[in-house]
N, C-alpha and C. Protein backbone atom coordinates (compact mmCIF):
# COMPACT_ATOMS: atom_id res chain seq x y z
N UNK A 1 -30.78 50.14 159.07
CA UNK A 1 -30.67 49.46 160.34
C UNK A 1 -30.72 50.48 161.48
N UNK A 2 -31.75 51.05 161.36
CA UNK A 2 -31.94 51.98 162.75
C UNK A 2 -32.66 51.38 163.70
N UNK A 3 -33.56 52.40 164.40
CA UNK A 3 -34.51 51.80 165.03
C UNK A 3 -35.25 51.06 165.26
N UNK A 4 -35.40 50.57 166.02
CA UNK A 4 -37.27 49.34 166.37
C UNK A 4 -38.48 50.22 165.88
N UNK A 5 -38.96 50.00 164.73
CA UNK A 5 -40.43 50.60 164.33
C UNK A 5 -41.19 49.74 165.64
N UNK A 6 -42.74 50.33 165.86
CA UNK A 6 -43.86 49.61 167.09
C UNK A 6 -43.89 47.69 166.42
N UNK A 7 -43.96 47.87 165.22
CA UNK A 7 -43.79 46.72 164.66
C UNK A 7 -43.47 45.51 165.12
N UNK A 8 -41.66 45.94 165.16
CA UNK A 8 -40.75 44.97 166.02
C UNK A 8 -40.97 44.35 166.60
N UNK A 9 -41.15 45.58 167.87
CA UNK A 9 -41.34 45.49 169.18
C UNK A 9 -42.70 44.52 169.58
N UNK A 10 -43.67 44.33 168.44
CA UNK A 10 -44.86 43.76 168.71
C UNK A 10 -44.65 42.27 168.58
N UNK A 11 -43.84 41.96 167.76
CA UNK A 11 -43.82 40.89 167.23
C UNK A 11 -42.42 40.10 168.11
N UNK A 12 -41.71 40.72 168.73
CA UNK A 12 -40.94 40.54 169.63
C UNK A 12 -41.38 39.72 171.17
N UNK A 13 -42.70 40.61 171.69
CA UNK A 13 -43.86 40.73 172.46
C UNK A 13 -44.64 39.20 172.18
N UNK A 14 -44.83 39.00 170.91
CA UNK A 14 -45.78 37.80 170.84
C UNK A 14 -44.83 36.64 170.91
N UNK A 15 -43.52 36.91 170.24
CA UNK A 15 -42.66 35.88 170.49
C UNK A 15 -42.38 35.41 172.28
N UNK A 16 -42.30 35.98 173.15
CA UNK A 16 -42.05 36.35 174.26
C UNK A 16 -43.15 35.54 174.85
N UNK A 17 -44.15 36.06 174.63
CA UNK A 17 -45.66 35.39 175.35
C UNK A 17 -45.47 34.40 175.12
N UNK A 18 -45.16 33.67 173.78
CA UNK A 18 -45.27 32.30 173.05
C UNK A 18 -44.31 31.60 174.09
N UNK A 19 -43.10 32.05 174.18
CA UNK A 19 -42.57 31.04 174.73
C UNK A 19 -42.38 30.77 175.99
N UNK A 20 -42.91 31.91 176.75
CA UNK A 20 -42.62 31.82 178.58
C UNK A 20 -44.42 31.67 178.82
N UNK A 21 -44.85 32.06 177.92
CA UNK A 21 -46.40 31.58 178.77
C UNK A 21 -47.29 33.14 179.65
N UNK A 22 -48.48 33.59 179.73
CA UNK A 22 -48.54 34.45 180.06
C UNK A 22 -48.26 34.54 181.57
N UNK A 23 -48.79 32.97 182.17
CA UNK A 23 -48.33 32.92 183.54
C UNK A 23 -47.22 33.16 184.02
N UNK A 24 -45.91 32.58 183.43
CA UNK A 24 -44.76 32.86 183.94
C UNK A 24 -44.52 34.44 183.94
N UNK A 25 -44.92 34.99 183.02
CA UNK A 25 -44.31 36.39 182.56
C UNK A 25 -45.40 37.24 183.85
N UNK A 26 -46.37 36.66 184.21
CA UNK A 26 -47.14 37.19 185.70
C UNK A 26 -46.30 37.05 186.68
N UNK A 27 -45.59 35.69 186.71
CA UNK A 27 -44.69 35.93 187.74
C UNK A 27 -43.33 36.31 188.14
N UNK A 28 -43.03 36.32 186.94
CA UNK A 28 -41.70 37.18 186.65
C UNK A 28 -41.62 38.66 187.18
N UNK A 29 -43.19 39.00 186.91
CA UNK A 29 -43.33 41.05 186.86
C UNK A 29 -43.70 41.01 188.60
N UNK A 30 -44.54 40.34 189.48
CA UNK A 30 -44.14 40.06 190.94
C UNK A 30 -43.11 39.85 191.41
N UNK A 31 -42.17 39.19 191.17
CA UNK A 31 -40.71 38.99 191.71
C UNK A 31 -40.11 40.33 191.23
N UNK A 32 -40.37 40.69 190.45
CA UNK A 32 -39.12 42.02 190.30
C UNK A 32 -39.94 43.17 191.01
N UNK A 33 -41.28 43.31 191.00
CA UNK A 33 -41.77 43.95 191.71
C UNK A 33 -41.53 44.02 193.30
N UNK A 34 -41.36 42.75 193.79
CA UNK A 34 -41.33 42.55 194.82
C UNK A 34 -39.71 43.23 195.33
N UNK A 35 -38.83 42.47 194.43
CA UNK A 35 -37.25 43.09 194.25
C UNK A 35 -37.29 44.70 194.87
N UNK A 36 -38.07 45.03 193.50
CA UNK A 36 -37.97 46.88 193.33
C UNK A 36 -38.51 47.15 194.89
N UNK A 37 -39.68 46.51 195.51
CA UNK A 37 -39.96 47.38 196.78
C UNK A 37 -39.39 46.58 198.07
N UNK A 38 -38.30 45.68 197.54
CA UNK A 38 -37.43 45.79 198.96
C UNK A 38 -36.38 46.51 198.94
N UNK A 39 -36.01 46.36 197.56
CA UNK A 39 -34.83 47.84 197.24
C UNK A 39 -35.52 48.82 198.27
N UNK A 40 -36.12 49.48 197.76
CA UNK A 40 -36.85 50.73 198.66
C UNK A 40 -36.60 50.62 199.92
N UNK A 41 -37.13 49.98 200.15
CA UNK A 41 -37.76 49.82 201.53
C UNK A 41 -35.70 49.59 202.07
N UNK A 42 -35.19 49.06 201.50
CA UNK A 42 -33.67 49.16 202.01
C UNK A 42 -33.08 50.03 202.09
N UNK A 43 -33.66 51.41 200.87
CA UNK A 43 -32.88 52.52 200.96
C UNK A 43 -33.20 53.27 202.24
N UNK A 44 -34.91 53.34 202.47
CA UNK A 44 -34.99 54.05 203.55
C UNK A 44 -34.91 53.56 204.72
N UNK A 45 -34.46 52.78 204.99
CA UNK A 45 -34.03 52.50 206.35
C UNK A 45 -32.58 52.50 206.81
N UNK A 46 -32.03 52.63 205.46
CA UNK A 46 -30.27 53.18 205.43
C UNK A 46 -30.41 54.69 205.79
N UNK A 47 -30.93 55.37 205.14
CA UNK A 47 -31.09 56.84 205.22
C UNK A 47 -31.42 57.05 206.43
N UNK A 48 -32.81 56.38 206.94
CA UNK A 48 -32.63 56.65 208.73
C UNK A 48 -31.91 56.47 209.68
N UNK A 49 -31.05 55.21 209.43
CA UNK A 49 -30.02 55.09 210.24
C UNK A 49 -28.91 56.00 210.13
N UNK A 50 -28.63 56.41 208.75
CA UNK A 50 -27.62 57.76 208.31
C UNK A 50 -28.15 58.58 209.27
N UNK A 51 -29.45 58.98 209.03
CA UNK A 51 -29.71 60.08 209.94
C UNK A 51 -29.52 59.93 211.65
N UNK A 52 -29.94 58.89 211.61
CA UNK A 52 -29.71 59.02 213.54
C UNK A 52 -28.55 58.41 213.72
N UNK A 53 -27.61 58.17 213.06
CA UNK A 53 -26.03 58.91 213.32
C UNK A 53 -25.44 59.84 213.37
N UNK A 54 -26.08 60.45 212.39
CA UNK A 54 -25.55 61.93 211.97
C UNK A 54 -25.03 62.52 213.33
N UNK A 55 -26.11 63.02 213.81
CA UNK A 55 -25.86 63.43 215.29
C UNK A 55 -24.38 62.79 216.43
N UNK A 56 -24.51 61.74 215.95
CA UNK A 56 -23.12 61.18 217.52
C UNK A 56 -22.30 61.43 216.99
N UNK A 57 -21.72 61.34 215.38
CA UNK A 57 -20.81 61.23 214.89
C UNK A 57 -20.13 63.44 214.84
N UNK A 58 -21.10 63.97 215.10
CA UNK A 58 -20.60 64.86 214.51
C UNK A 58 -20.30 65.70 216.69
N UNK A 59 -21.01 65.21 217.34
CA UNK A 59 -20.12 65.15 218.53
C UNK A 59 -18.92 64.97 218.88
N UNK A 60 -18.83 63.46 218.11
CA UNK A 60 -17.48 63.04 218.04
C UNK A 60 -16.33 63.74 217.56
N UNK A 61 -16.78 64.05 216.77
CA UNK A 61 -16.01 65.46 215.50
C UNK A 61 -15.78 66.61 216.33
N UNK A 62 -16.65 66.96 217.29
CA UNK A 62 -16.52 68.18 217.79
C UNK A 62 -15.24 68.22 218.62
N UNK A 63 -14.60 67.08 219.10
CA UNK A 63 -13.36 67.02 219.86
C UNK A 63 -11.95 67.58 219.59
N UNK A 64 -12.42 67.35 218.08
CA UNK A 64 -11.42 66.86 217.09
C UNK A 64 -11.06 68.74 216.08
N UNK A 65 -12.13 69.71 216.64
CA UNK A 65 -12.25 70.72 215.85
C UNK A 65 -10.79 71.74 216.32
N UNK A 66 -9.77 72.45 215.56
CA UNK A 66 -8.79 73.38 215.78
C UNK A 66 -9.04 74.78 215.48
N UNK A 67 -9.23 75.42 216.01
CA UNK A 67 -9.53 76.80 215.63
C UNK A 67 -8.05 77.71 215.28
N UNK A 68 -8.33 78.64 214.29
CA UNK A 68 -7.24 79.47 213.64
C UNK A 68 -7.51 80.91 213.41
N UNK A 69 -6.99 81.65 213.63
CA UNK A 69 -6.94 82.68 213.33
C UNK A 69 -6.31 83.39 212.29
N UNK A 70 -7.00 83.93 211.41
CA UNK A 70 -6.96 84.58 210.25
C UNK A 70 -5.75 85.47 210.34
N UNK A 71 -4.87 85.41 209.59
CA UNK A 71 -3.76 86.90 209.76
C UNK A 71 -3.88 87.63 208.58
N UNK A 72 -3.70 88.83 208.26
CA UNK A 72 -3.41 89.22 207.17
C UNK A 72 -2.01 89.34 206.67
N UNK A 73 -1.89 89.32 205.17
CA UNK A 73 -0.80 89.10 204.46
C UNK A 73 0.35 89.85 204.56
N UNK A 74 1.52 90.29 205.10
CA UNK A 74 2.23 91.10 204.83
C UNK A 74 3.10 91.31 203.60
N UNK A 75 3.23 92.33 203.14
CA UNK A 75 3.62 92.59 201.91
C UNK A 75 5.44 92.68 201.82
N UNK A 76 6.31 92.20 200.91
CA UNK A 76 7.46 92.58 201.46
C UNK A 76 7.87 93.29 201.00
């Protein structure tokens, strides 16, 4: 009980066709296609907006920055 020999997988395949039809299974692979490139298309327009925030936010930050001065350790 290991693996799927090509076998299987073929006969798996014809079962598949048989019962959804080749049409449906055409439109099945468009809809997820379509899915996959609005995903995309969602990521990069998150990432641009990340990016042209980046900038105000780290203005904002700049208010907020404390500066310190390093001492060295004294020994006792």
């Amino acid at each position: 009980m290991g693996s799927f020999s090509i076998w299987h997988w073929l006969v798996v395949l014809v079962i598949v066709v048989l019962i959804f039809g080749t049409s449906k299974l055409k439109n099945m692979g468009k809809d997820l296609g379509g899915a996959v490139k609005g995903f995309k298309e969602g990521m990069k327009e998150a990432e641009t907006e990340m990016k042209k925030d980046a900038p105000q936010v780290a203005e904002k930050k700049a208010d907020d920055v404390v500066d310190v001065k390093p001492t060295e350790k004294k020994e006792a």
